[in-house]
C-alpha atoms as a PDB file:
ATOM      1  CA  UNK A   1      -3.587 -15.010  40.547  1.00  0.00           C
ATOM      2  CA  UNK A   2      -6.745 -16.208  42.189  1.00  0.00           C
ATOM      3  CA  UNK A   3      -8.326 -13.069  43.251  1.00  0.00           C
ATOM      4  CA  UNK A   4      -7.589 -10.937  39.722  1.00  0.00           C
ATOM      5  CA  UNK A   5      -9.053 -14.678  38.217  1.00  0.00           C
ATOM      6  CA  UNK A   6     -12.320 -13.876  40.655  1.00  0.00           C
ATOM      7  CA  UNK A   7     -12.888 -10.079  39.759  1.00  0.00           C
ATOM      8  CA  UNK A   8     -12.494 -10.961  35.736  1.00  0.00           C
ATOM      9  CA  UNK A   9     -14.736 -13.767  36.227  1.00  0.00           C
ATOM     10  CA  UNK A  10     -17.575 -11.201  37.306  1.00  0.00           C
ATOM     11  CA  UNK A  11     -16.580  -8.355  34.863  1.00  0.00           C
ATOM     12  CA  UNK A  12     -15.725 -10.203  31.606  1.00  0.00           C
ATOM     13  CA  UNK A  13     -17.281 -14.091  31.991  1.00  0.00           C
ATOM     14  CA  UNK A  14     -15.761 -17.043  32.440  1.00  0.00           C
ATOM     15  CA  UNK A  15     -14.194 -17.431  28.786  1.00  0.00           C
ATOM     16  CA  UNK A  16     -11.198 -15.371  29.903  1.00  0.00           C
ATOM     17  CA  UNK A  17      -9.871 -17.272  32.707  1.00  0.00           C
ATOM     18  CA  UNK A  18     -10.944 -20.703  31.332  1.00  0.00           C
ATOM     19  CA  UNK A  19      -8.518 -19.976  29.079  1.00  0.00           C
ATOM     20  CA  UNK A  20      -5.778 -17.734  30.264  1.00  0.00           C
ATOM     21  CA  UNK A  21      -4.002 -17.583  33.228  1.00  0.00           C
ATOM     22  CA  UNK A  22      -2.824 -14.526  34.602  1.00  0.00           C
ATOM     23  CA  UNK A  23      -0.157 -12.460  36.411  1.00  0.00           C
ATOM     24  CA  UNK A  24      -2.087 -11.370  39.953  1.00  0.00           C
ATOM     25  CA  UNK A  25      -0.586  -7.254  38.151  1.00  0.00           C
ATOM     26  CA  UNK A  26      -0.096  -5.718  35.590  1.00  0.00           C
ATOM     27  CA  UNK A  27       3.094  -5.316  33.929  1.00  0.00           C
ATOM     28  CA  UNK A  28       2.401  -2.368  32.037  1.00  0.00           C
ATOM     29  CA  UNK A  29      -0.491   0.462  31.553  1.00  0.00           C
ATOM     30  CA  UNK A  30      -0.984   2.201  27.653  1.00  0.00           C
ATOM     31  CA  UNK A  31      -2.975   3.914  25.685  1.00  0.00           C
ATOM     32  CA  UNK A  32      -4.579   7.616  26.559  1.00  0.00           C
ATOM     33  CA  UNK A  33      -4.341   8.392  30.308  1.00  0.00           C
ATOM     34  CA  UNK A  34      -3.391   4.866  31.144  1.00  0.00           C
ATOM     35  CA  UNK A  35      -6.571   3.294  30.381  1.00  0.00           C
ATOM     36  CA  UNK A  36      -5.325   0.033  29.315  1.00  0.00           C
ATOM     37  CA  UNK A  37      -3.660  -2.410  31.544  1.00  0.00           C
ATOM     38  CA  UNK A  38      -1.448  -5.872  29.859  1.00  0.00           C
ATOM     39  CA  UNK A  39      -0.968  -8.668  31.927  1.00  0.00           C
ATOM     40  CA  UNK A  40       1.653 -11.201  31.037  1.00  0.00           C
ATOM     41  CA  UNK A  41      -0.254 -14.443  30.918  1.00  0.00           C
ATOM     42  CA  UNK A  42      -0.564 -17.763  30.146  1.00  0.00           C
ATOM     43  CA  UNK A  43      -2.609 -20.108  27.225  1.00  0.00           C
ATOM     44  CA  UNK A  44      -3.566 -22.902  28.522  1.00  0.00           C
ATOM     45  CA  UNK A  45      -4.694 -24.686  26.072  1.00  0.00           C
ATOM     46  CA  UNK A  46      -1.466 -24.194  23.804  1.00  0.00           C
ATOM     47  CA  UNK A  47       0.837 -25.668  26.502  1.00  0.00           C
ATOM     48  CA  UNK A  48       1.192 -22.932  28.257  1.00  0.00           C
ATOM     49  CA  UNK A  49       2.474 -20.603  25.915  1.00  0.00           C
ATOM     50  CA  UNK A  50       2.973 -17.185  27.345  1.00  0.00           C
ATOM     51  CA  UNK A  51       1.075 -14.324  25.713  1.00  0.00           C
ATOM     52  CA  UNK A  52      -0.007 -10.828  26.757  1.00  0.00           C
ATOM     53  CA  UNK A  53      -3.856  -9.858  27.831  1.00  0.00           C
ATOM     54  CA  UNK A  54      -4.616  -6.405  27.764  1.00  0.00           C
ATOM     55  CA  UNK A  55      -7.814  -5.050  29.773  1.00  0.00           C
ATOM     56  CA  UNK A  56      -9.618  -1.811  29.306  1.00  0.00           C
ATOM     57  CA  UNK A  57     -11.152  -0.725  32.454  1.00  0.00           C
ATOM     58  CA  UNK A  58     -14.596   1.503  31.595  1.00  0.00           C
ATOM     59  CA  UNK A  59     -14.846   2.373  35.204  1.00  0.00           C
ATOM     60  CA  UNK A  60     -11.408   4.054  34.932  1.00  0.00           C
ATOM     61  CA  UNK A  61     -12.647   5.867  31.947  1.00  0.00           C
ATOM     62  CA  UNK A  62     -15.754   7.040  33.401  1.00  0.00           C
ATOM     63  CA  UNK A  63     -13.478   8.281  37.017  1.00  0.00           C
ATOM     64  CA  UNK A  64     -11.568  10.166  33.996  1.00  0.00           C
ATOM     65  CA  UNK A  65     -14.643  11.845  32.912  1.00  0.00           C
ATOM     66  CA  UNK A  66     -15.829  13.068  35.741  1.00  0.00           C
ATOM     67  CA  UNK A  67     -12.420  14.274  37.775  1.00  0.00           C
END
């Protein structure tokens, strides 16, 4: 979980993994073309509760575009 906490750290802030802990990969991909990937996770500051995080990647969308 440490290295996927890393990379979202420098793509999305700190918010996301101060407050959620998450699977090192992702259980499931969605939406058009796969664009969208959900991570089972954790809340931490609801005890733990487990929850889902879904992540769109932009850099997947752009690869998309131009392939």
């Amino acid at each position: 979980m440490l290295n996927l906490n890393k990379f979202l750290d420098k793509i999305m802030g700190s918010s996301l993994t101060k407050n959620y802990e998450l699977d090192k990969e992702p259980y499931m991909h969605g939406g058009l073309h796969n664009l969208w990937k959900v991570y089972r996770a954790k809340k931490k500051d609801r005890g733990n509760m487990d929850c889902s995080v879904f992540i769109f990647e932009k850099k997947t969308l752009e690869k998309k575009k131009i392939g």
